[in-house]
Structures are given as structure tokens and as C-alpha cells.
Protein backbone atom coordinates (compact mmCIF):
# COMPACT_ATOMS: atom_id res chain seq x y z
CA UNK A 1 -33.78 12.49 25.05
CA UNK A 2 -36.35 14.23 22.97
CA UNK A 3 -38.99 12.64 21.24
CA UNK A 4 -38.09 13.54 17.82
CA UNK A 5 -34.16 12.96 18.67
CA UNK A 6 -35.16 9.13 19.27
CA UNK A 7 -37.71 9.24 16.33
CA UNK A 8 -35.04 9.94 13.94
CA UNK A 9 -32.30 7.63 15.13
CA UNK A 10 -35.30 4.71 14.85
CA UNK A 11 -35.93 5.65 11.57
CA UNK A 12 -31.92 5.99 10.72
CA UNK A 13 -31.57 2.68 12.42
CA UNK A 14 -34.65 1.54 9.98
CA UNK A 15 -33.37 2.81 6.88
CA UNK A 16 -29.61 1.09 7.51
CA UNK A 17 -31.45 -2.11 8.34
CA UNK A 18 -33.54 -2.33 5.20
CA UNK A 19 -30.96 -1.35 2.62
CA UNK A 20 -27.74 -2.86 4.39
CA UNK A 21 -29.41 -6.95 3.17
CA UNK A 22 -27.34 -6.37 -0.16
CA UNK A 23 -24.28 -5.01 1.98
CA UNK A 24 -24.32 -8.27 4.15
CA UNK A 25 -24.42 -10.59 0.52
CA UNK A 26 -21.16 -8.33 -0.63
CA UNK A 27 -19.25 -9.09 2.30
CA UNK A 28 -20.43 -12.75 2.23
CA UNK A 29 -19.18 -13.09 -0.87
CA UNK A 30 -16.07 -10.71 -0.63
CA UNK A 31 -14.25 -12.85 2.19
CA UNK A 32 -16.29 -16.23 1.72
CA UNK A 33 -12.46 -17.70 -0.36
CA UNK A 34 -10.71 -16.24 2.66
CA UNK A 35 -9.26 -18.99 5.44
CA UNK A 36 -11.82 -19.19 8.12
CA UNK A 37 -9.36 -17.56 10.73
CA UNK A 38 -9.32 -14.10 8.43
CA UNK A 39 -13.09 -13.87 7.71
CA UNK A 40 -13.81 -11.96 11.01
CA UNK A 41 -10.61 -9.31 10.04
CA UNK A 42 -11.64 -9.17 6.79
CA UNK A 43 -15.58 -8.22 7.91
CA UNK A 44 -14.48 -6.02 10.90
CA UNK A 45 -11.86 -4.22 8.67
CA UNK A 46 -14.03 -3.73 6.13
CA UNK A 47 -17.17 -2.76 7.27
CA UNK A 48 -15.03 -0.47 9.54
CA UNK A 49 -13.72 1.87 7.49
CA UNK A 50 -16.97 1.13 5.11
CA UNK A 51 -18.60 3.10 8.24
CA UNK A 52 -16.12 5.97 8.28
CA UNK A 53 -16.45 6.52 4.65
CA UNK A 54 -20.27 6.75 4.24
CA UNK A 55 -20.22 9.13 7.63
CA UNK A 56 -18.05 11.59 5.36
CA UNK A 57 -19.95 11.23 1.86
CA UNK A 58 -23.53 11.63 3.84
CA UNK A 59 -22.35 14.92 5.12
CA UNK A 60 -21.27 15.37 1.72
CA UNK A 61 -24.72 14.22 -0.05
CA UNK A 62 -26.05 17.21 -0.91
CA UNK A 63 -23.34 17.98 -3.51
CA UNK A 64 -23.25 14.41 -4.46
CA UNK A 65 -26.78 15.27 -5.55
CA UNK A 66 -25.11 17.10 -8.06
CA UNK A 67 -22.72 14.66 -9.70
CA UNK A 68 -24.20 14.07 -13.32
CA UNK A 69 -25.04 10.34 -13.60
CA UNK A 70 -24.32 9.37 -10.52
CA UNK A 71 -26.57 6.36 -10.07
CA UNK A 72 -26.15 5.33 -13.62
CA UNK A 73 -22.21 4.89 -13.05
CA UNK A 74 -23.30 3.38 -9.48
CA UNK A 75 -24.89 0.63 -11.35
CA UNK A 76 -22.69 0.06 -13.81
CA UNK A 77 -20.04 -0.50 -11.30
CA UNK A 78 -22.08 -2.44 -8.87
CA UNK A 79 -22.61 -5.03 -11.92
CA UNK A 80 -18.92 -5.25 -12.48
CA UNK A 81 -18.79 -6.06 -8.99
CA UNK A 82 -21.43 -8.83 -9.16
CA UNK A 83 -19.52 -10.43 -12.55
CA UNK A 84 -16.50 -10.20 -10.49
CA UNK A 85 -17.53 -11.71 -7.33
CA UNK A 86 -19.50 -14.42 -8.93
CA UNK A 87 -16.78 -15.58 -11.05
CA UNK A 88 -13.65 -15.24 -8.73
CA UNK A 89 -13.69 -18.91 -7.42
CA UNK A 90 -10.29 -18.32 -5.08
CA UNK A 91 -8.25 -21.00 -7.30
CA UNK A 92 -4.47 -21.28 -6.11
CA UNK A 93 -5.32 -19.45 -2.42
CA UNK A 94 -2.22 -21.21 -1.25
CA UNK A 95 0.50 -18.92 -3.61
CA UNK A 96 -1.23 -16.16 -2.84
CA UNK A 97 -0.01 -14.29 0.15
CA UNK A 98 -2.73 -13.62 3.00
CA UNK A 99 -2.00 -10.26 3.30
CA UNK A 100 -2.86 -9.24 -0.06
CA UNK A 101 -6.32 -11.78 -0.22
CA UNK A 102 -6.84 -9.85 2.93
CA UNK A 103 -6.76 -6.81 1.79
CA UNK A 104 -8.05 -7.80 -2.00
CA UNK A 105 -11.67 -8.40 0.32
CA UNK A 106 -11.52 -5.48 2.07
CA UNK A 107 -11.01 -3.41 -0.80
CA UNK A 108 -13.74 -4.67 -2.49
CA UNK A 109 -16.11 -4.91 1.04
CA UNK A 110 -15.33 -0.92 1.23
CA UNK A 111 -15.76 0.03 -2.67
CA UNK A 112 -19.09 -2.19 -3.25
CA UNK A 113 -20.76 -0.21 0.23
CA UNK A 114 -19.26 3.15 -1.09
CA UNK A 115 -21.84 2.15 -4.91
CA UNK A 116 -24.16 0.60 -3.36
CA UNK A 117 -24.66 3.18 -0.79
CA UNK A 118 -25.78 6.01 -2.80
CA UNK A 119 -29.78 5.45 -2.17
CA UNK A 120 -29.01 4.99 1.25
CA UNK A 121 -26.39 7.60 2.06
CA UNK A 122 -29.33 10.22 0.56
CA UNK A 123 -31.85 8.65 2.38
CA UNK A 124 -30.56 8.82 5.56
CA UNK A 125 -28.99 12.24 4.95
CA UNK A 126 -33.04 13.11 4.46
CA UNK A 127 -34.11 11.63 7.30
CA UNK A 128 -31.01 13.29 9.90
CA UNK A 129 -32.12 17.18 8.74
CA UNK A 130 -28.53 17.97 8.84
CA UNK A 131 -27.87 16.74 12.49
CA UNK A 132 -24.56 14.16 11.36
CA UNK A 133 -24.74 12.54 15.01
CA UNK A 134 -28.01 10.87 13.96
CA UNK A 135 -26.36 9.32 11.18
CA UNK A 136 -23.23 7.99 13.16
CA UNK A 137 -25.55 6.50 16.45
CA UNK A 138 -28.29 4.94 13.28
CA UNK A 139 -24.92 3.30 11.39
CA UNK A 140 -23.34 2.00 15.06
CA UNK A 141 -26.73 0.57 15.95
CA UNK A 142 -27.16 -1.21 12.79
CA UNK A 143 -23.91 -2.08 11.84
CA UNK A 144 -23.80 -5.15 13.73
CA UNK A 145 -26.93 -6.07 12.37
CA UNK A 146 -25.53 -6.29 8.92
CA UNK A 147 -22.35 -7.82 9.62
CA UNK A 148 -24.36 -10.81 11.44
CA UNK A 149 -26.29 -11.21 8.60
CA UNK A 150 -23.44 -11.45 6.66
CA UNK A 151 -21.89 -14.04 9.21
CA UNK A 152 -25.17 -16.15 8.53
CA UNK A 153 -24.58 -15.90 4.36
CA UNK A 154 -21.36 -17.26 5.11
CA UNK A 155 -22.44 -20.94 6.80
CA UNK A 156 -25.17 -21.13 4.38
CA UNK A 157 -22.68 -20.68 1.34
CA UNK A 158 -20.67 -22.98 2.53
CA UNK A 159 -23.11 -25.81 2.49
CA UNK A 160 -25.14 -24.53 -0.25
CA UNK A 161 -22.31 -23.29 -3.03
CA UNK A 162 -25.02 -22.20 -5.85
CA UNK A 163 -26.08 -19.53 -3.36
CA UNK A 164 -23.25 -17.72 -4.59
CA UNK A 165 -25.74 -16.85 -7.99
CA UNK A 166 -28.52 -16.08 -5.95
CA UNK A 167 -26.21 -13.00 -3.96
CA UNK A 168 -24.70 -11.87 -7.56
CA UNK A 169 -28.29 -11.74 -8.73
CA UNK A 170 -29.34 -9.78 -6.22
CA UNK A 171 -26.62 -7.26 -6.38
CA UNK A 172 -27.50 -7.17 -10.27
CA UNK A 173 -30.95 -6.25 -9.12
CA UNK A 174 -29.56 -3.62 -7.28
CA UNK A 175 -27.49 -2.13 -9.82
CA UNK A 176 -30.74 -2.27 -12.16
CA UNK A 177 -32.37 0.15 -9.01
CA UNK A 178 -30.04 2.13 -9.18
CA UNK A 179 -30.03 3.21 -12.72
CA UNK A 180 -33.42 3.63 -12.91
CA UNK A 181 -32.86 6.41 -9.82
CA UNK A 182 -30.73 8.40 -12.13
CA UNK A 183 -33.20 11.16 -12.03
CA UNK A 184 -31.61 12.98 -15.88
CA UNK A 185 -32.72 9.74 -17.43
CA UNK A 186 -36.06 10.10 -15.32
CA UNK A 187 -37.83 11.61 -18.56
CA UNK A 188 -37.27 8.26 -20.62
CA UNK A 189 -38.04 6.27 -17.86
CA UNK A 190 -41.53 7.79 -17.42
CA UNK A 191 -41.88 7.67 -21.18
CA UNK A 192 -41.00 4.11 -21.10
CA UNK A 193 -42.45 2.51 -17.78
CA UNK A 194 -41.89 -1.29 -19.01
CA UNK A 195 -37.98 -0.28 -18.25
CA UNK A 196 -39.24 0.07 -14.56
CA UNK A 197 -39.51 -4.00 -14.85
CA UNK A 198 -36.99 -4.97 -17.50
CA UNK A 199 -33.93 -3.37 -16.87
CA UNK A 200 -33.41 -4.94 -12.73
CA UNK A 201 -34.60 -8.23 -14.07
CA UNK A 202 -32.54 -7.82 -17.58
CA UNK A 203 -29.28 -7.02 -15.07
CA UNK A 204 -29.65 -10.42 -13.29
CA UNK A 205 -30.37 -12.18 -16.12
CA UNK A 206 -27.20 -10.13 -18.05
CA UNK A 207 -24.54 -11.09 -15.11
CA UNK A 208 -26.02 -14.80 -13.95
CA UNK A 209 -25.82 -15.53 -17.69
CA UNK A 210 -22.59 -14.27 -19.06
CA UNK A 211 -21.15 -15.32 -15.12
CA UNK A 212 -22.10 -18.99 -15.53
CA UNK A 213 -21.01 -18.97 -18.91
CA UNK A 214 -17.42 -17.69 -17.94
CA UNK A 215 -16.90 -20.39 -15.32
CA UNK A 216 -18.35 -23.22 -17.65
CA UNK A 217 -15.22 -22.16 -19.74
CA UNK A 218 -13.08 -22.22 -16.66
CA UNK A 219 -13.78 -25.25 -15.51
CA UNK A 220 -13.30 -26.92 -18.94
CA UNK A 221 -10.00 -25.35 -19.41
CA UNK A 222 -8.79 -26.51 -15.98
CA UNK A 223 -9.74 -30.40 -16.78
CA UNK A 224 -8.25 -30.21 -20.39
């Protein structure tokens, strides 16, 4: 294997590793109302055909380059994710069939890697100079990295429930990256550099806020 074959996978590999932590919090919190016995499915599943779909859109990248607003709209979304995921607390599991809270985590395990894989679908298209069997050996390697990670999220949400705000936050974080690597708002962004700070930390505080707030309500509605 040639030296710059192996240098590329390592950096592939390195690349997946570093931006897949917020992948492992969304399928934490995606399957963590699930019954212990679907968790694994619901990871494997997911993070399965999460694989397949970011092989296709990074051979795809270079035109997604030309999307207008892409990461602006990747954001956006990725904060309606973090709302969502903070403030579904999986009441009435039992009437719900577990077929469609099955799939209801997958679904959202597949769509949150598809936004927040934008940075990391481009990076990694960079660093595999067009050669697409870098990318798949870089995702297979690190894969199972990720979805151990996500495995260790799990216990520790379990016994620690307010961790549940600290993974929304950091997704909110994320989506406040992301819009400020829209590069046609790039301009107003160098014109304003403060943004650089305030809009990531202006996210978390914008979803942890109106999040808590929501299930406050919900809990006092459900003891009236």
C-alpha cells in the first residue's frame, strides 16, 4: 500500500473521528426513549444507511458546493432537530407501536447525519482528491468509533437525565458553525466578527431556553 494511499485514509479516518462526537450525541438522544432491546437496531439501522447516504452526497460535494445557502438551511434545521430532541420526552411509549418508534429514530439518526454532515462530507471529499474508496475504508474504520461513543452517551443519560441539555446544546452549537460557514453571508461575517462568538453561543442559549421552557409547561399541564 502506498504511502500516500495510507496517509489519506489516516487522515479520512481523522476527519470522521473528530466531527462524528456530535453524530454519536444525535443517536444518543434519537433512540435513548427506545426499549433497551431496540437501541442496538435502531443505532445499526441508522447509522447504516447514514453511511450509504453520505458515500453518495460526498461524491456529489462538489455540486453541493453550489447549493445557495446551504449551511445556513443546515443550521436552521439542525436547531429544529435539537428543540425536537430535547423536548420529545417518549410519554405514552406503550400505545405507540415499536415499529413506528423504531423507525421515528432512525429517521431522525439518518436526517440529523445527512445536516450535520455538510462540513464533514466537504472535508473529507478534500482530503480523498476524488479517489471515493478512501472515503468508504475512512467511514468503515470510524464508524464503529462513533456508534460506541454513542453506546457510552446512552448509560451516562440514563443515570444522569439533565445530560440530555448538555447534547441539545451542543448540537445548537453546531448549527451556530454551520451558519457562520455559509460562505454568501461570509462578507457580513467578516464585517461583523463579534457574530463569530455570538451567534453558536446565542443558538444554545436560543434552544436550551425556549426547550426548558416548553417542558416546564408540559410537565405542569400533565399534573393539573
Amino acid at each position: 500500500m502506498e504511502l500516500d494511499f495510507l496517509m489519506s485514509v489516516l487522515v479520512i479516518i481523522g476527519i470522521d473521528i473528530v466531527l462524528g462526537g456530535d453524530n454519536a450525541i444525535v443517536i444518543a438522544l434519537a433512540s435513548r426513549n427506545l426499549p433497551v432491546q431496540q437501541r442496538n437496531t435502531a443505532i445499526f439501522i441508522g447509522t447504516g444507511l447514514a453511511i450509504l447516504i453520505r458515500i453518495l452526497l460526498t461524491i456529489v460535494a462538489v455540486y453541493l458546493l453550489k447549493i445557495p445557502f446551504l449551511q445556513l438551511v443546515g443550521g436552521i434545521l439542525l436547531l429544529f432537530i435539537a428543540y425536537n430532541l430535547l423536548t420529545d420526552d417518549g410519554d405514552d411509549l406503550s400505545n405507540i407501536k415499536a415499529g413506528a418508534t423504531l423507525g421515528a429514530a432512525i429517521r431522525t439518526i439518518v436526517f440529523a447525519d445527512i445536516v450535520m454532515g455538510f462540513d464533514n462530507i466537504l472535508a473529507i471529499a478534500g482530503a480523498a482528491n476524488g479517489h471515493i474508496i478512501l472515503v468508504v475504508l475512512g467511514l468503515l474504520v470510524s464508524v464503529p468509533i462513533i456508534v460506541w461513543g454513542s453506546k457510552i452517551i446512552l448509560t451516562l443519560m440514563e443515570r444522569f437525565s439533565s445530560l440530555v441539555y448538555v447534547g441539545a446544546g451542543i448540537l445548537a452549537y453546531t448549527a451556530g458553525t454551520m451558519m457562520l460557514h455559509e460562505p454568501r453571508l461570509a462578507d457580513f461575517f467578516t464585517k461583523y466578527p463579534i457574530v463569530d462568538y455570538a451567534l453558536p453561543i446565542g443558538m444554545v442559549i436560543l434552544v436550551l431556553l425556549v426547550g426548558y421552557t416548553m417542558n416546564q409547561i408540559k410537565m405542569k399541564k400533565a399534573h393539573q
